[in-house]
Protein backbone atom coordinates (compact mmCIF):
# COMPACT_ATOMS: atom_id res chain seq x y z
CA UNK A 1 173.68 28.38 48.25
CA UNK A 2 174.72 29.34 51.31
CA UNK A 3 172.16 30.35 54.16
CA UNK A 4 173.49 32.55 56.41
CA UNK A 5 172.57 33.58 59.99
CA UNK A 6 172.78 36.15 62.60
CA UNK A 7 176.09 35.83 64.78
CA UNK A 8 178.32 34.85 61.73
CA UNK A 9 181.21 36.21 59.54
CA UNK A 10 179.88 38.37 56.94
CA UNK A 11 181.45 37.00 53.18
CA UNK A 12 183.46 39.95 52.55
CA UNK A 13 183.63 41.03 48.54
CA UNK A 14 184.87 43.31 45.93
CA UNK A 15 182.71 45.08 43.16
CA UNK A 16 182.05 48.20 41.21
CA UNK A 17 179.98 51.05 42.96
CA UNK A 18 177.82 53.68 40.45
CA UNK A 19 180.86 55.40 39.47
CA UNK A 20 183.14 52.17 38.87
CA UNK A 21 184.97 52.41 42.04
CA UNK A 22 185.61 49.25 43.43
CA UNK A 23 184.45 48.70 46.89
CA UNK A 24 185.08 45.70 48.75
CA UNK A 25 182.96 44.89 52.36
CA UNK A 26 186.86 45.36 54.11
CA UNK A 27 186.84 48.51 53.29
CA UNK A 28 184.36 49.41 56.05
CA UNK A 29 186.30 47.11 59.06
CA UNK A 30 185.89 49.30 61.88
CA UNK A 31 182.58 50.86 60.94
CA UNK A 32 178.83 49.29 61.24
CA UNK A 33 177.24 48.65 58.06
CA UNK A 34 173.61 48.37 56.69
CA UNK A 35 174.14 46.22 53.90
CA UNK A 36 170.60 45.57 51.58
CA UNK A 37 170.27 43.60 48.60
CA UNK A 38 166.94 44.93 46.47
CA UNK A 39 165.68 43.50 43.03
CA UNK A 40 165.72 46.26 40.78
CA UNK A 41 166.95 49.79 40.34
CA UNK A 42 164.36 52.55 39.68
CA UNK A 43 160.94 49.76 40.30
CA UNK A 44 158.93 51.30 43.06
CA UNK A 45 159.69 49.37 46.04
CA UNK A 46 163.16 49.82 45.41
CA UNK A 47 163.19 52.91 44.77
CA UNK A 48 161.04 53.51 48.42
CA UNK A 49 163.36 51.42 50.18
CA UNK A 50 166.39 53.45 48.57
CA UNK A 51 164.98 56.86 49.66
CA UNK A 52 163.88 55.52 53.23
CA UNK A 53 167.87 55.27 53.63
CA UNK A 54 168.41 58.02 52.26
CA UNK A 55 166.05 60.36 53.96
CA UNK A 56 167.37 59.07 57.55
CA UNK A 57 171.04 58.93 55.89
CA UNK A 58 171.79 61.76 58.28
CA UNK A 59 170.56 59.82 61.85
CA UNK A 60 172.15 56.32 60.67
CA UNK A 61 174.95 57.76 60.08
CA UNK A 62 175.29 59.58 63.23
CA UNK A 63 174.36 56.14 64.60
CA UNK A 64 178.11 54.67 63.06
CA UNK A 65 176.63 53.27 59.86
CA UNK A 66 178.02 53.15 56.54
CA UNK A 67 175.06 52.23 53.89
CA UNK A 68 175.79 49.82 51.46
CA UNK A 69 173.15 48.91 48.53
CA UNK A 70 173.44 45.70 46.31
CA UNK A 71 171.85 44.62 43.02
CA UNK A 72 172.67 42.74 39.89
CA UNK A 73 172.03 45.86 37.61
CA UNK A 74 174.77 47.14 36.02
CA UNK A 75 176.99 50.54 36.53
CA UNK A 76 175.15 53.01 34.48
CA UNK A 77 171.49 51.43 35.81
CA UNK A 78 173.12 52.34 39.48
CA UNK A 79 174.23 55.86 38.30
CA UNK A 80 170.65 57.06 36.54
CA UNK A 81 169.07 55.87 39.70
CA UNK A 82 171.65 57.08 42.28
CA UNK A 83 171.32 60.56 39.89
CA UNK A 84 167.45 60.42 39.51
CA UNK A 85 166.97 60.11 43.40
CA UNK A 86 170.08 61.99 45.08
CA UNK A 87 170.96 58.96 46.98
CA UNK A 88 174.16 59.33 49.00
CA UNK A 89 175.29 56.22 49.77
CA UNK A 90 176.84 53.52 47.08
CA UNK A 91 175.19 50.82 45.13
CA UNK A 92 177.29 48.14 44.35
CA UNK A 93 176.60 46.41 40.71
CA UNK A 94 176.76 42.70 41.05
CA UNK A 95 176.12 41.72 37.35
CA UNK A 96 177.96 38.59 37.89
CA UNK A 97 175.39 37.76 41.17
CA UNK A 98 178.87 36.77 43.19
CA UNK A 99 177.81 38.54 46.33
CA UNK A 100 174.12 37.76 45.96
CA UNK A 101 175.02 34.13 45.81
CA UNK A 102 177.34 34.46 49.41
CA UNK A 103 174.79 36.12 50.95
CA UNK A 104 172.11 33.52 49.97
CA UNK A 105 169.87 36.20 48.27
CA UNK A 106 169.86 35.03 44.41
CA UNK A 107 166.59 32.81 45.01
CA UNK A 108 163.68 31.07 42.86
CA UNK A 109 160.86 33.82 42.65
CA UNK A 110 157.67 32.79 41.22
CA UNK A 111 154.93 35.29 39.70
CA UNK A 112 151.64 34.77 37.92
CA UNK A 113 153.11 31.13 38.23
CA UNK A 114 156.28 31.91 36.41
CA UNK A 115 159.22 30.69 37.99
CA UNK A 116 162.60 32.75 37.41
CA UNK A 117 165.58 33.69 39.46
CA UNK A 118 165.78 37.09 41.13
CA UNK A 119 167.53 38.81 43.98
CA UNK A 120 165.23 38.46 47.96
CA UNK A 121 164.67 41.51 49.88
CA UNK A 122 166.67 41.30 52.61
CA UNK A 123 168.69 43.86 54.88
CA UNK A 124 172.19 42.75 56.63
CA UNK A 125 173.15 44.92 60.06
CA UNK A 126 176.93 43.92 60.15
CA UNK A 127 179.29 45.31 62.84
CA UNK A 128 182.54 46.93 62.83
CA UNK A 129 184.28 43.28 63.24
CA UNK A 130 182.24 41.94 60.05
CA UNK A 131 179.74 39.91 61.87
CA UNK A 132 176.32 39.90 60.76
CA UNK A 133 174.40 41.13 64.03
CA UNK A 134 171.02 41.53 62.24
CA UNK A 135 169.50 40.24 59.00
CA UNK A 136 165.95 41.93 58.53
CA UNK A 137 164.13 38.98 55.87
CA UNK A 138 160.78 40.97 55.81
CA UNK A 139 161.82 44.41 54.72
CA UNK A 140 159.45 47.18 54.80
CA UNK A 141 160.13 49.08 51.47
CA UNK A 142 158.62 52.41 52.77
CA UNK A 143 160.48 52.50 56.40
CA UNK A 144 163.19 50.57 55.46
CA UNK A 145 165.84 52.74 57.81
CA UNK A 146 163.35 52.91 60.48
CA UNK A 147 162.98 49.31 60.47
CA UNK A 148 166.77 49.48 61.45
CA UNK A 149 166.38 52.13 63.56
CA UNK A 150 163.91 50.50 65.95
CA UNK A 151 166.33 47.89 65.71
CA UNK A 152 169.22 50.00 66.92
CA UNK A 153 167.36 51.27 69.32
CA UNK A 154 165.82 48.03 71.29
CA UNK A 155 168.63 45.20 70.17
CA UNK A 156 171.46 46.08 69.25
């Protein structure tokens, strides 16, 4: 697995959104783009971290940004949670953990001292020439977008 850093190409990829459009990372070549990879839909950091994005949709993007949202659940998980929540940004199912594997997110998580595979937390600022200018590793589920804001805003 691939570890990737700050300053390099981001893998571009193709998969389904919540409504089985396929979206690929090209798509969005000449726009800025918050790309996060979360565990789970509809658990309750994911679900803060989805609606921090989506309650400062508005400000990122009228900052340039196109959000992105990434996690092995399937199609119809995406659409109950896109539905449940009113988020208005896609979530890309990667059932077949392709892009979480490129991006060097499908880890070894270990709770209560069970060991199993799952997807990190982690938040990718890429720019409109696809290189990764920012990867947030400690993501604060309940300012998620402000987190990236204060980023925008001091570094980048």
């Amino acid at each position: 697995m691939t570890e990737l850093s700050e300053g390099q190409k981001a893998p571009d990829f193709t998969a389904n959104d919540q409504n089985g459009k396929s979206i690929s990372l090209s798509d969005f070549s000449g726009n800025d783009v918050i790309l996060y990879f979360y565990p789970k839909d509809d658990t309750p950091g994911c679900t803060a971290e989805a609606c921090s994005f989506r309650d400062n949709y508005q400000a990122l993007l009228g900052q340039g940004f196109q959000i992105l949202g990434v996690s092995t659940d399937d199609e119809k998980s995406h659409q109950k949670f896109v539905t449940k929540y009113s988020l208005p940004f896609p979530l890309i199912s990667d059932t077949d953990k392709k892009i979480v594997e490129a991006y060097g997110v499908w880890i070894e998580k270990n709770m209560y001292g069970k060991k199993y595979m799952g997807v990190a937390r982690k938040t990718f600022i890429i720019d409109k020439n696809g290189m990764i200018k920012k990867i947030i590793s400690k993501v604060d589920t309940n300012n998620s977008s402000q987190q990236v804001l204060d980023l925008l805003s001091t570094h980048l």
